[in-house]
PDB file of N, CA and C in Angstrom:
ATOM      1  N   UNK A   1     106.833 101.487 121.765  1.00  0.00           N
ATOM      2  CA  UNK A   1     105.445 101.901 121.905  1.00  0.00           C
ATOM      3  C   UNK A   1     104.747 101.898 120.537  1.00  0.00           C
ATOM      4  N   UNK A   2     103.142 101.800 120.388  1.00  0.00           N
ATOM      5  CA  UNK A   2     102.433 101.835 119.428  1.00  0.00           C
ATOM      6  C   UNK A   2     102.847 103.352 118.845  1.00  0.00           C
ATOM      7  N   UNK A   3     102.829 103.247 117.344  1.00  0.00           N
ATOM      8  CA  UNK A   3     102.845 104.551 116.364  1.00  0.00           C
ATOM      9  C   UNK A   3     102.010 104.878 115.876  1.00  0.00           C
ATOM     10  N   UNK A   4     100.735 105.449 116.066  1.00  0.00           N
ATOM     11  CA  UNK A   4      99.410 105.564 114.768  1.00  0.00           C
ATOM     12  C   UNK A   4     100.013 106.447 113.865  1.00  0.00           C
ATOM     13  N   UNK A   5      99.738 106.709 112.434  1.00  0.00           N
ATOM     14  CA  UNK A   5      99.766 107.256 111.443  1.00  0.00           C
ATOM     15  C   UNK A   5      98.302 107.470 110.756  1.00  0.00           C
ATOM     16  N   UNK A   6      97.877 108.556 110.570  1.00  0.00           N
ATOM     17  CA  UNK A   6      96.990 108.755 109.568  1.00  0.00           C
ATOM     18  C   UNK A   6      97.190 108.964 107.864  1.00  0.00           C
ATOM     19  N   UNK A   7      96.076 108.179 106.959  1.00  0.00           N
ATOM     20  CA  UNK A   7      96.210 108.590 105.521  1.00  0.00           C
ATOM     21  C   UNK A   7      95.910 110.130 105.917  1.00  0.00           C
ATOM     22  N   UNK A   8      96.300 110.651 104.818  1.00  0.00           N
ATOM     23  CA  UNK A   8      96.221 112.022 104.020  1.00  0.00           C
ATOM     24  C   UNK A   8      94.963 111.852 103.664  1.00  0.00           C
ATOM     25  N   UNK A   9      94.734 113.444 102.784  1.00  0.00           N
ATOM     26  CA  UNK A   9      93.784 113.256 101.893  1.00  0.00           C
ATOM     27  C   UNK A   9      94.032 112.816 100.258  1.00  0.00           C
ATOM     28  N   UNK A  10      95.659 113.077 100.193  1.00  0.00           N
ATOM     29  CA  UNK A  10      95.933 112.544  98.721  1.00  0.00           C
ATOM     30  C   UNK A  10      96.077 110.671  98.873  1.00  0.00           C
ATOM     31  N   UNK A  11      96.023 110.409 100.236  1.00  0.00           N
ATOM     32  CA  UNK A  11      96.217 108.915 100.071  1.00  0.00           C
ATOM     33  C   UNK A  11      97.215 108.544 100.725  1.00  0.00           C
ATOM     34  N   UNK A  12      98.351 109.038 100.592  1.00  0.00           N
ATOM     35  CA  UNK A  12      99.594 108.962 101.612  1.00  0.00           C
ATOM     36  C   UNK A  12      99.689 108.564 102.909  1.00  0.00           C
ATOM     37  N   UNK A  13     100.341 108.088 103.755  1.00  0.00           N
ATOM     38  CA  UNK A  13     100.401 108.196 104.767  1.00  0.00           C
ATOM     39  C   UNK A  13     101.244 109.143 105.687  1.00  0.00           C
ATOM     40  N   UNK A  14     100.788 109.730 106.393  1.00  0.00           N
ATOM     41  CA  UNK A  14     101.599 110.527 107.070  1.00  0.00           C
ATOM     42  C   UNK A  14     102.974 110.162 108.275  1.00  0.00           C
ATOM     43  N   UNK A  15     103.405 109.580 107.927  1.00  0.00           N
ATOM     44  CA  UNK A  15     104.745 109.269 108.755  1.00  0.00           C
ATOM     45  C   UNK A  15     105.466 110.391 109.531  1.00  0.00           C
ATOM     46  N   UNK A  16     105.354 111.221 109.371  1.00  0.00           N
ATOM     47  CA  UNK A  16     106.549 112.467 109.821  1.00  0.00           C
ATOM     48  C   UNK A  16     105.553 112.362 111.631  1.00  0.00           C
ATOM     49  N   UNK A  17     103.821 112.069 111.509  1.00  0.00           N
ATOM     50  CA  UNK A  17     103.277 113.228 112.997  1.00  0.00           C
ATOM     51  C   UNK A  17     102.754 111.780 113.334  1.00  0.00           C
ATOM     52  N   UNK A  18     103.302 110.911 114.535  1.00  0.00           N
ATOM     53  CA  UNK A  18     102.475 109.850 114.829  1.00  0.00           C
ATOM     54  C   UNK A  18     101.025 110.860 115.852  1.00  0.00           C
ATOM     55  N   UNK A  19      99.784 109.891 116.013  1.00  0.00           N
ATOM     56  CA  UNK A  19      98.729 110.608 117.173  1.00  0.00           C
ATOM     57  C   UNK A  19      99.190 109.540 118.239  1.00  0.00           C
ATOM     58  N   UNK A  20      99.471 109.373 118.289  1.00  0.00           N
ATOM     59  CA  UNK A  20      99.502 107.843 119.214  1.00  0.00           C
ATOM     60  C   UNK A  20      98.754 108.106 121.129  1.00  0.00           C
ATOM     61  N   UNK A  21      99.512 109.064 121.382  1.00  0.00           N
ATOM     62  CA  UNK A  21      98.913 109.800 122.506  1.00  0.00           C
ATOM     63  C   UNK A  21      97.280 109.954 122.311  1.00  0.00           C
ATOM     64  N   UNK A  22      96.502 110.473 121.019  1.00  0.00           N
ATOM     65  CA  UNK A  22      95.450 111.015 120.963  1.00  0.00           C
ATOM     66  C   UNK A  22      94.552 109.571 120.324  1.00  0.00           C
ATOM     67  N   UNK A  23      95.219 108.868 120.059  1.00  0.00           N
ATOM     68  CA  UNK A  23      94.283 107.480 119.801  1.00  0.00           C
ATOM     69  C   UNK A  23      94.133 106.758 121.413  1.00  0.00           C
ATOM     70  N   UNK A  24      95.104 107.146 122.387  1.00  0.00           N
ATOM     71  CA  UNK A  24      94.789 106.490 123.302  1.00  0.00           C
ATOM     72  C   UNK A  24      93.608 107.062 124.437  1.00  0.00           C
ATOM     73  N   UNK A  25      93.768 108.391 124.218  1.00  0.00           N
ATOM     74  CA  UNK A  25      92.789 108.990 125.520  1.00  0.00           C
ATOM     75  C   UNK A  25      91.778 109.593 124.534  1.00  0.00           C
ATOM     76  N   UNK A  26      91.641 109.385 122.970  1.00  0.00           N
ATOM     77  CA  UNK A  26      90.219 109.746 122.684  1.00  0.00           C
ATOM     78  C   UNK A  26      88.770 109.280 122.859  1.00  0.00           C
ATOM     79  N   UNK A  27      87.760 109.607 122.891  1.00  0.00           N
ATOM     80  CA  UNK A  27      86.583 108.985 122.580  1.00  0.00           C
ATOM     81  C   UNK A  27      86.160 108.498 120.864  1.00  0.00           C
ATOM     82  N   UNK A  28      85.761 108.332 120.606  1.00  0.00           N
ATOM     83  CA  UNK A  28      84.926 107.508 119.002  1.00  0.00           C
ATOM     84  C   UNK A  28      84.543 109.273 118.276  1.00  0.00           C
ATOM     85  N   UNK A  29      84.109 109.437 119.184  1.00  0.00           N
ATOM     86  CA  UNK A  29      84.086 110.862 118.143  1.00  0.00           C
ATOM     87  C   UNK A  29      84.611 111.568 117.970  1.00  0.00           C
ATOM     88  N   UNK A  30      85.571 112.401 119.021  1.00  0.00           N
ATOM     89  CA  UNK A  30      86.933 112.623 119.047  1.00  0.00           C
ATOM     90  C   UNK A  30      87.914 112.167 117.990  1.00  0.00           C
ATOM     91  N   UNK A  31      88.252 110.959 118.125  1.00  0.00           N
ATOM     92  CA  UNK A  31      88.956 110.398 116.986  1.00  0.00           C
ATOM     93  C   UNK A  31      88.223 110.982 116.023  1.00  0.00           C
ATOM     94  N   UNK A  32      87.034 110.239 115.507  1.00  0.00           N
ATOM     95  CA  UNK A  32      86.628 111.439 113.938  1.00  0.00           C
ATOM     96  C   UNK A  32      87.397 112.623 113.845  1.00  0.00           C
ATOM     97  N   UNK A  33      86.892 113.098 114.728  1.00  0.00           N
ATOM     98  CA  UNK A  33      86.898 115.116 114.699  1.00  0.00           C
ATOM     99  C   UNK A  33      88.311 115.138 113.982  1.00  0.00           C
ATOM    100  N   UNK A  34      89.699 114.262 115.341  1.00  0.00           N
ATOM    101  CA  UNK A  34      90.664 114.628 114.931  1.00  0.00           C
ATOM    102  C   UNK A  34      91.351 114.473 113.659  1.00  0.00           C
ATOM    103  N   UNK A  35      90.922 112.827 113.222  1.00  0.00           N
ATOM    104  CA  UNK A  35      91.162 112.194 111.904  1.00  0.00           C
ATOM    105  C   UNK A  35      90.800 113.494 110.958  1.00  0.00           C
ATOM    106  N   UNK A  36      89.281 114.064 111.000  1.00  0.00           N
ATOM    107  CA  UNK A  36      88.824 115.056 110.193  1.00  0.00           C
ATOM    108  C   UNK A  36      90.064 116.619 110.291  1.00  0.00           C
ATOM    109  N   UNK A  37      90.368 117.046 110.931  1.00  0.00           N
ATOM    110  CA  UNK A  37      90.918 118.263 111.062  1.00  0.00           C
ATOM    111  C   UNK A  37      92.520 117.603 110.620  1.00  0.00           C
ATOM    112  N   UNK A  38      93.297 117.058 110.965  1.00  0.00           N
ATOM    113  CA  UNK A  38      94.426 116.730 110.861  1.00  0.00           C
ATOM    114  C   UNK A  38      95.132 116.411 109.311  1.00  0.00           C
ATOM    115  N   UNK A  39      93.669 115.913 108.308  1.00  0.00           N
ATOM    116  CA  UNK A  39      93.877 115.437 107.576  1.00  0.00           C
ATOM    117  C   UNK A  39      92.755 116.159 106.330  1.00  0.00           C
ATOM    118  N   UNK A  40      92.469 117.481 107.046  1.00  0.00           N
ATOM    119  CA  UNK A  40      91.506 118.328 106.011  1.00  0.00           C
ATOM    120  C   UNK A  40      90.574 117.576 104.621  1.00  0.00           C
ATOM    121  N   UNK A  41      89.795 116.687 105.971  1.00  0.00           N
ATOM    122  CA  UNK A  41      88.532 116.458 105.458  1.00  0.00           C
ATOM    123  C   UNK A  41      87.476 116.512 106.050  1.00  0.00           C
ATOM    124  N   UNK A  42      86.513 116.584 105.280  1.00  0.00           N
ATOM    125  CA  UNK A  42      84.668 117.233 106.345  1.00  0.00           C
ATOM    126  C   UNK A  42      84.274 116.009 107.228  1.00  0.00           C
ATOM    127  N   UNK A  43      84.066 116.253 108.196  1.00  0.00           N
ATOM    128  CA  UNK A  43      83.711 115.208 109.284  1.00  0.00           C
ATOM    129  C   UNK A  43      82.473 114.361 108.486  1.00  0.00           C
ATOM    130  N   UNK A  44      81.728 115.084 107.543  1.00  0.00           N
ATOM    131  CA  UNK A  44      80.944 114.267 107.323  1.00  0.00           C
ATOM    132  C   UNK A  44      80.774 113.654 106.037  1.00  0.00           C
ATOM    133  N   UNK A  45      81.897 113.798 105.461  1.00  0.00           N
ATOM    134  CA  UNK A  45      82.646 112.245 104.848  1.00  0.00           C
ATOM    135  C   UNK A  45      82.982 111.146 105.103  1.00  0.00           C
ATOM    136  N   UNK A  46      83.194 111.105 106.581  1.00  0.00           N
ATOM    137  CA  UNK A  46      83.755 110.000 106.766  1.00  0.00           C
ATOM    138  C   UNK A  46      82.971 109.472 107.872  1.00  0.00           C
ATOM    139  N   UNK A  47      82.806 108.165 106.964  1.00  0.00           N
ATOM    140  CA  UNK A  47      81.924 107.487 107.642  1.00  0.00           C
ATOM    141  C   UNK A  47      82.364 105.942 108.279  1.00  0.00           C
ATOM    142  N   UNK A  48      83.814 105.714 107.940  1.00  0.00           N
ATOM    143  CA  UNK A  48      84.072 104.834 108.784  1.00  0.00           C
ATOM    144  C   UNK A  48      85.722 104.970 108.724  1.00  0.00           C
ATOM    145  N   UNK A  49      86.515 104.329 109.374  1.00  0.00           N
ATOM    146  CA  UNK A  49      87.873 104.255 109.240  1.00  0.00           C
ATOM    147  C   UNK A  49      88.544 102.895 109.645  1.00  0.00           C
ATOM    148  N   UNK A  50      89.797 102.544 109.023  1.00  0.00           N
ATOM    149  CA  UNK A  50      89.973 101.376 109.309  1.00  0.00           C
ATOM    150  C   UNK A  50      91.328 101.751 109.694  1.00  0.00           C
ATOM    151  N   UNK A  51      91.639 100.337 110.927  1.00  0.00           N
ATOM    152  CA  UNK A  51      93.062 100.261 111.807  1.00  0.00           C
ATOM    153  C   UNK A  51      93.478  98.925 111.180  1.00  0.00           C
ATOM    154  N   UNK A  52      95.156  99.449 110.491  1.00  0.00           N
ATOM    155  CA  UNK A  52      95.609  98.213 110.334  1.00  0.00           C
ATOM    156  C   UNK A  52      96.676  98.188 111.078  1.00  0.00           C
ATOM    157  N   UNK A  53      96.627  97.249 111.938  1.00  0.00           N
ATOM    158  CA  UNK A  53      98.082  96.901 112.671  1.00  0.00           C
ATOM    159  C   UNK A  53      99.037  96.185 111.988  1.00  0.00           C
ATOM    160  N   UNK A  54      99.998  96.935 111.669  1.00  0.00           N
ATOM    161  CA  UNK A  54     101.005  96.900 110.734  1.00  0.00           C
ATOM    162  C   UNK A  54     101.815  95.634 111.250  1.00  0.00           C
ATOM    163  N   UNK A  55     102.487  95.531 112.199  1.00  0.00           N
ATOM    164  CA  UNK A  55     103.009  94.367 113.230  1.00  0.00           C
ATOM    165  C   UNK A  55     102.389  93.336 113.578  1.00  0.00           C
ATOM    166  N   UNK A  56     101.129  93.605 113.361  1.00  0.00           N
ATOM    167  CA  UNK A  56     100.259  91.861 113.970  1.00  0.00           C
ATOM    168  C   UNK A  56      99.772  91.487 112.111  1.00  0.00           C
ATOM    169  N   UNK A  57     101.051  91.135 111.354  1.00  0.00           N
ATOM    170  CA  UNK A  57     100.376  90.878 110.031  1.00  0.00           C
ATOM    171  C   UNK A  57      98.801  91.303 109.427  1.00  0.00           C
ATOM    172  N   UNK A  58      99.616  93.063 109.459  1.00  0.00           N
ATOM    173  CA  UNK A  58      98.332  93.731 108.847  1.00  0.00           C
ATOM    174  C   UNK A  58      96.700  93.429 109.651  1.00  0.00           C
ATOM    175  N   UNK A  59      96.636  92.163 110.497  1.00  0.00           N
ATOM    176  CA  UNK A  59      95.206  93.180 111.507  1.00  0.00           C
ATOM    177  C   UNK A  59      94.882  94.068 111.337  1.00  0.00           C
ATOM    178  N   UNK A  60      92.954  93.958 110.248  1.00  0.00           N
ATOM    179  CA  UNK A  60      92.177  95.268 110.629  1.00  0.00           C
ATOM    180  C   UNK A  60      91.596  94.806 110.969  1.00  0.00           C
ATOM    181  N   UNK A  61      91.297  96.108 112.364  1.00  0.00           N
ATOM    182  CA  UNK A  61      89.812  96.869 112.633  1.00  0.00           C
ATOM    183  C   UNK A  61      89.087  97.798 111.682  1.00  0.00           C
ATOM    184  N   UNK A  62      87.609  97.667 111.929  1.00  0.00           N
ATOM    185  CA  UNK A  62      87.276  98.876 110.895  1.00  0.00           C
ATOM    186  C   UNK A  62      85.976  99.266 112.647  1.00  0.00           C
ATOM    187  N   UNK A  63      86.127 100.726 112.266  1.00  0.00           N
ATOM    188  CA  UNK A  63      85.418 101.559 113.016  1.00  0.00           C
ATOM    189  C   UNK A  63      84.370 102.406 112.332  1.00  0.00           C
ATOM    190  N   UNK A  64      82.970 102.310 112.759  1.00  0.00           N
ATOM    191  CA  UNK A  64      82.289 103.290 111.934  1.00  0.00           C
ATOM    192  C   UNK A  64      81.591 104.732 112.844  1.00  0.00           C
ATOM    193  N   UNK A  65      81.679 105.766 112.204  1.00  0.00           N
ATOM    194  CA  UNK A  65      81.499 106.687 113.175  1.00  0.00           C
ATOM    195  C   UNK A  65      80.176 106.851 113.839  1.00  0.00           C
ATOM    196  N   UNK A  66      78.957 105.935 113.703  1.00  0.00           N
ATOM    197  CA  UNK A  66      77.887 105.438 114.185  1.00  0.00           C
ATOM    198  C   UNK A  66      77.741 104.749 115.221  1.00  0.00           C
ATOM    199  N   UNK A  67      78.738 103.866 114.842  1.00  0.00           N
ATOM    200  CA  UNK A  67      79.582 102.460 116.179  1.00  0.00           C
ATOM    201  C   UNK A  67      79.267 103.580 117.781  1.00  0.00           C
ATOM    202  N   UNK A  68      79.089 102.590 118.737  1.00  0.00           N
ATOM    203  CA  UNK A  68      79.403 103.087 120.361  1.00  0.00           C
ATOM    204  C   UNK A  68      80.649 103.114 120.673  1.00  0.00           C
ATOM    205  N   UNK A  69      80.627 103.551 122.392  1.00  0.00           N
ATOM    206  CA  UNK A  69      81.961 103.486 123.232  1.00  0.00           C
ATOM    207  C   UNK A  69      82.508 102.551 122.741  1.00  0.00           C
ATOM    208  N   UNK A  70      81.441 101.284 123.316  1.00  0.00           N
ATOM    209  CA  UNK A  70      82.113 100.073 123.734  1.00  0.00           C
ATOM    210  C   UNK A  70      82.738  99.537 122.752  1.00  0.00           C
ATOM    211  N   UNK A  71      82.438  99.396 121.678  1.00  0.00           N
ATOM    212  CA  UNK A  71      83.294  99.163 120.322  1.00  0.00           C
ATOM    213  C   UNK A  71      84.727  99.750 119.834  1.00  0.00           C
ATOM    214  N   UNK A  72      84.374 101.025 120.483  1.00  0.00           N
ATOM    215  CA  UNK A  72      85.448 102.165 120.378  1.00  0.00           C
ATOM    216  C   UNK A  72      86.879 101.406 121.388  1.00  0.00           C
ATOM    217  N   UNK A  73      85.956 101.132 122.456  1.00  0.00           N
ATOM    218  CA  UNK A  73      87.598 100.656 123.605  1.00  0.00           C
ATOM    219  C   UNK A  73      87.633  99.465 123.716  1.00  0.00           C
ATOM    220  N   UNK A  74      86.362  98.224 122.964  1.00  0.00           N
ATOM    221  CA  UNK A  74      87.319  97.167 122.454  1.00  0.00           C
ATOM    222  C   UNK A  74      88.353  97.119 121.813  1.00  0.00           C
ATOM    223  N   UNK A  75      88.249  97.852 120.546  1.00  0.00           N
ATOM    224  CA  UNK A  75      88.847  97.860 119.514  1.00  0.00           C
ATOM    225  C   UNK A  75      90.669  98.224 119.832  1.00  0.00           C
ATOM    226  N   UNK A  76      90.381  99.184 120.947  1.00  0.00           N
ATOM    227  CA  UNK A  76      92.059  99.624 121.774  1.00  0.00           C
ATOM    228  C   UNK A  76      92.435  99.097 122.360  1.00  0.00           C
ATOM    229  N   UNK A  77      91.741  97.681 122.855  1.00  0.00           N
ATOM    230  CA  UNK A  77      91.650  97.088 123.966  1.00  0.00           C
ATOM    231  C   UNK A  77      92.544  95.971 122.929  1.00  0.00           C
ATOM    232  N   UNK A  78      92.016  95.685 121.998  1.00  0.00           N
ATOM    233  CA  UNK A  78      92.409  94.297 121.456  1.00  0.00           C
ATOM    234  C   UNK A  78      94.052  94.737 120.275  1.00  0.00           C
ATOM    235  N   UNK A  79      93.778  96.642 120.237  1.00  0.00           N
ATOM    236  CA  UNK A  79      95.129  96.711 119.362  1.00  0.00           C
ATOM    237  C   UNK A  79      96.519  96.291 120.779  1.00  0.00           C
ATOM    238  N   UNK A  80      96.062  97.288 121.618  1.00  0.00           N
ATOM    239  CA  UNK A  80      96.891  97.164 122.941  1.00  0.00           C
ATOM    240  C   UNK A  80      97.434  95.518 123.148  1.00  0.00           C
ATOM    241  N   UNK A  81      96.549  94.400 123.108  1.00  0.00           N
ATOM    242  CA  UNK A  81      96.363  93.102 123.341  1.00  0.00           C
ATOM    243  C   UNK A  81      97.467  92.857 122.446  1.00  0.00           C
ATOM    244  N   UNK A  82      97.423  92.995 120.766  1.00  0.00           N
ATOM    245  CA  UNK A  82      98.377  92.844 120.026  1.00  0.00           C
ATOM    246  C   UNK A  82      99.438  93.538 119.880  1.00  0.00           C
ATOM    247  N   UNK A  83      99.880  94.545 120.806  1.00  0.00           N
ATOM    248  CA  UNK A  83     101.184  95.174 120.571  1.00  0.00           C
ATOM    249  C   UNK A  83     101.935  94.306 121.985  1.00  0.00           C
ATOM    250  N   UNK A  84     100.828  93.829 122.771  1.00  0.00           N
ATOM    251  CA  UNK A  84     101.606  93.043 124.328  1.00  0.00           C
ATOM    252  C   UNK A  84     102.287  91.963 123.708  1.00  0.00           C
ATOM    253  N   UNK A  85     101.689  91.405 122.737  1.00  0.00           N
ATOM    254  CA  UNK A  85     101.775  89.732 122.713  1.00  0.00           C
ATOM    255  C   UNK A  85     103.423  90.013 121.627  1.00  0.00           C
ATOM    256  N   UNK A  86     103.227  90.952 120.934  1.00  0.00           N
ATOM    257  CA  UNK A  86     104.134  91.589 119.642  1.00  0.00           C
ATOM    258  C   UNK A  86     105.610  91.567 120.750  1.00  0.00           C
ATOM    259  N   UNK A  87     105.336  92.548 121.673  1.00  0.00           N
ATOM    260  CA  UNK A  87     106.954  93.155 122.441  1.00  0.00           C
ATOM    261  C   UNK A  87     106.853  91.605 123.103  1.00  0.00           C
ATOM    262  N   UNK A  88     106.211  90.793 123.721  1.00  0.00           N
ATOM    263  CA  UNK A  88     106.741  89.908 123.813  1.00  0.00           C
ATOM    264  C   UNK A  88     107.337  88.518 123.445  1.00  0.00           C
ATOM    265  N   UNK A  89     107.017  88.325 121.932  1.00  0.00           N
ATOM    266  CA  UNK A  89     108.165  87.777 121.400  1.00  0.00           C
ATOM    267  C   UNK A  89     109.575  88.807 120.903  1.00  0.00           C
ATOM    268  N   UNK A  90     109.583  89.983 120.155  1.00  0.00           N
ATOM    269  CA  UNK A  90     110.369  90.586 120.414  1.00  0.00           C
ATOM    270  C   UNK A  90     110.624  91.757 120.865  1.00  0.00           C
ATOM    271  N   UNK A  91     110.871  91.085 122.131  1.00  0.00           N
ATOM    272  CA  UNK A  91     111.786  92.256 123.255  1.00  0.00           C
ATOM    273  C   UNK A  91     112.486  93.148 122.970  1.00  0.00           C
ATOM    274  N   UNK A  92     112.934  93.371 121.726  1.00  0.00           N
ATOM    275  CA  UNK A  92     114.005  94.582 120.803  1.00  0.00           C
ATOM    276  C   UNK A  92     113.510  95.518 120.032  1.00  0.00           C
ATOM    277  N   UNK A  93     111.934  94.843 119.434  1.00  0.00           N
ATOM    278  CA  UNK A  93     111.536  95.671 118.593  1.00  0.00           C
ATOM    279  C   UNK A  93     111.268  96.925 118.972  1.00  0.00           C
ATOM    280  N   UNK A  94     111.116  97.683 118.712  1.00  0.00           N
ATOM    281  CA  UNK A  94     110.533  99.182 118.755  1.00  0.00           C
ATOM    282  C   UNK A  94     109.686  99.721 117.449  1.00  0.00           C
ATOM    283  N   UNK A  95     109.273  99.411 116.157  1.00  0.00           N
ATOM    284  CA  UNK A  95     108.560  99.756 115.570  1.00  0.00           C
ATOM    285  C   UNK A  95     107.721  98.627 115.343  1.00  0.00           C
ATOM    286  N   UNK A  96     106.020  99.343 116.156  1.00  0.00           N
ATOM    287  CA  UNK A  96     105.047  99.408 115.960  1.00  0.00           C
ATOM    288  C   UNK A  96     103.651 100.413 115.572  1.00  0.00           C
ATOM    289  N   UNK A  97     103.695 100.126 114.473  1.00  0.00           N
ATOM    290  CA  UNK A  97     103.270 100.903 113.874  1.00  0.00           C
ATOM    291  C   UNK A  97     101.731 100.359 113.220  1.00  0.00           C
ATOM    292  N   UNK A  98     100.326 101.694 113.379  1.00  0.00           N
ATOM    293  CA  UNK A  98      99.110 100.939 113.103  1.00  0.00           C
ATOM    294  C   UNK A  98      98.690 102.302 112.239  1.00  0.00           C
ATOM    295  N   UNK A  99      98.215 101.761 111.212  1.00  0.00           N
ATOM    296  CA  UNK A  99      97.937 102.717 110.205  1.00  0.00           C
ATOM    297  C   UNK A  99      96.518 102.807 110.025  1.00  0.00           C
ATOM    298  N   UNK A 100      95.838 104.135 109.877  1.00  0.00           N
ATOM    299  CA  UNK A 100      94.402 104.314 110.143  1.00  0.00           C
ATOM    300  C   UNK A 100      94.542 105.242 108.348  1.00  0.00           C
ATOM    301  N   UNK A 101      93.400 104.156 108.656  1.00  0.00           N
ATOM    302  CA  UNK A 101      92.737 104.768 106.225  1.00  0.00           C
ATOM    303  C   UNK A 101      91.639 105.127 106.106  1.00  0.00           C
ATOM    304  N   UNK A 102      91.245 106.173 105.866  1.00  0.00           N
ATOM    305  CA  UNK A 102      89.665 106.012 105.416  1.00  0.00           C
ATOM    306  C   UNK A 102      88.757 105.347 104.400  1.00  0.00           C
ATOM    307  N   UNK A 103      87.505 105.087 104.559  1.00  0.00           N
ATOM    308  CA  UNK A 103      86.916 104.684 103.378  1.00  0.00           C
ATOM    309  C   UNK A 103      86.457 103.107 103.605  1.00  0.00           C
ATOM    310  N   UNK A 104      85.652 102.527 102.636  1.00  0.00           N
ATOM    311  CA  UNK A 104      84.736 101.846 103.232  1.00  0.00           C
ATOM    312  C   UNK A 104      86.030 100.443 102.618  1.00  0.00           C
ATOM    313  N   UNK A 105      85.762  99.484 103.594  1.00  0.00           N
ATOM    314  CA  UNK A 105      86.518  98.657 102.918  1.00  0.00           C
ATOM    315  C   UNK A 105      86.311  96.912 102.204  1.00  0.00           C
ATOM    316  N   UNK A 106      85.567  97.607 101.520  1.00  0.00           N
ATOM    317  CA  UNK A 106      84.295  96.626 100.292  1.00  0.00           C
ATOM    318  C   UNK A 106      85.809  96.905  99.122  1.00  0.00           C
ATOM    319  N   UNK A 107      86.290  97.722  98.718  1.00  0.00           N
ATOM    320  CA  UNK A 107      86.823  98.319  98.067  1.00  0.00           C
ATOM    321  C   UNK A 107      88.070  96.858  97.946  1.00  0.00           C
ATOM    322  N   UNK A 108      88.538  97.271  99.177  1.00  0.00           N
ATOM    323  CA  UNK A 108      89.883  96.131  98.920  1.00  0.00           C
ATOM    324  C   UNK A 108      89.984  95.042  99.141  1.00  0.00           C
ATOM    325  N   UNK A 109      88.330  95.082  99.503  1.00  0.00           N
ATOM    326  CA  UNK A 109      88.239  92.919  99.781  1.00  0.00           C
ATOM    327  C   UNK A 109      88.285  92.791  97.879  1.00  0.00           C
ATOM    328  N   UNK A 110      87.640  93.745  97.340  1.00  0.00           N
ATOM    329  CA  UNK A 110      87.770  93.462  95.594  1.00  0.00           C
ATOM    330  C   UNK A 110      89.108  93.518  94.785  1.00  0.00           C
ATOM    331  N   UNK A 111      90.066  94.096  95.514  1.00  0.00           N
ATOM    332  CA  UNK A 111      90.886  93.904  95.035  1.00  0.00           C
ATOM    333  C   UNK A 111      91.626  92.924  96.113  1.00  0.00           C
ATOM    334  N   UNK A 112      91.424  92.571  96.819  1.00  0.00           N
ATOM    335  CA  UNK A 112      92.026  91.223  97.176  1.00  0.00           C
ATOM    336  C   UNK A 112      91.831  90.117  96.402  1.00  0.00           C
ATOM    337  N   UNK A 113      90.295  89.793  95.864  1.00  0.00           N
ATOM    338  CA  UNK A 113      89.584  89.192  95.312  1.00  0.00           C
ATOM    339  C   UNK A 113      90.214  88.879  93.689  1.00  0.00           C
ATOM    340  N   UNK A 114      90.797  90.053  92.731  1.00  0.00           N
ATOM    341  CA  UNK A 114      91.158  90.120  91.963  1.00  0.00           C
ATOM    342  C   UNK A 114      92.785  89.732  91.770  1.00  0.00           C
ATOM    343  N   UNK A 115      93.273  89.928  92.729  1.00  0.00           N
ATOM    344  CA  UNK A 115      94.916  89.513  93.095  1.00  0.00           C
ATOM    345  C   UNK A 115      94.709  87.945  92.647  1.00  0.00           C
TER     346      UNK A 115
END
């Protein structure tokens, strides 16, 4: 099954508490709220978040907390899409794992850019 992980606020990722349950039956704002409380920062910092699907060679989504539904359950629609296509080449795997970061991500197209 899919694993979400949230960054911290020092940057980290949190590995020990997947949400995975709560990325699936949340709404767009919901997710905020929870991202915000889980990870003791002010809801209104954060103004967008990004999904990298760790298993579909790093695939991001980026979500902004402005964005609608429908964006909201594409976006689950198409991680879901890539964890189907994932278990079915391998049938063995079991870690899938999609890592959610905050922050705008202008940031690491520049350091992509600089690599």
């Amino acid at each position: 099954s899919i694993q979400v992980f949230l960054q911290k606020a020092d940057g980290a990722l949190d590995f020990k508490n997947s949400i995975s349950a709560e990325f699936k039956s949340s709404t767009l704002a919901q997710f905020f709220a929870l991202y915000s409380t889980k990870c003791n920062i002010q809801l209104s910092l954060l103004q967008d978040l990004k999904f990298i699907v760790e298993f579909a060679n790093h695939t991001t989504f980026v979500i902004r907390k402005w964005d609608n539904e429908r964006g909201w359950k594409t976006m689950q629609t198409r991680i879901k899409g890539l964890f189907m296509e994932a278990k079915r080449e391998n049938p063995r795997e079991e870690n899938f794992e999609v890592w959610v970061k905050m922050g705008d991500v202008t940031k690491d197209r520049v350091l992509q850019d600089e690599w």
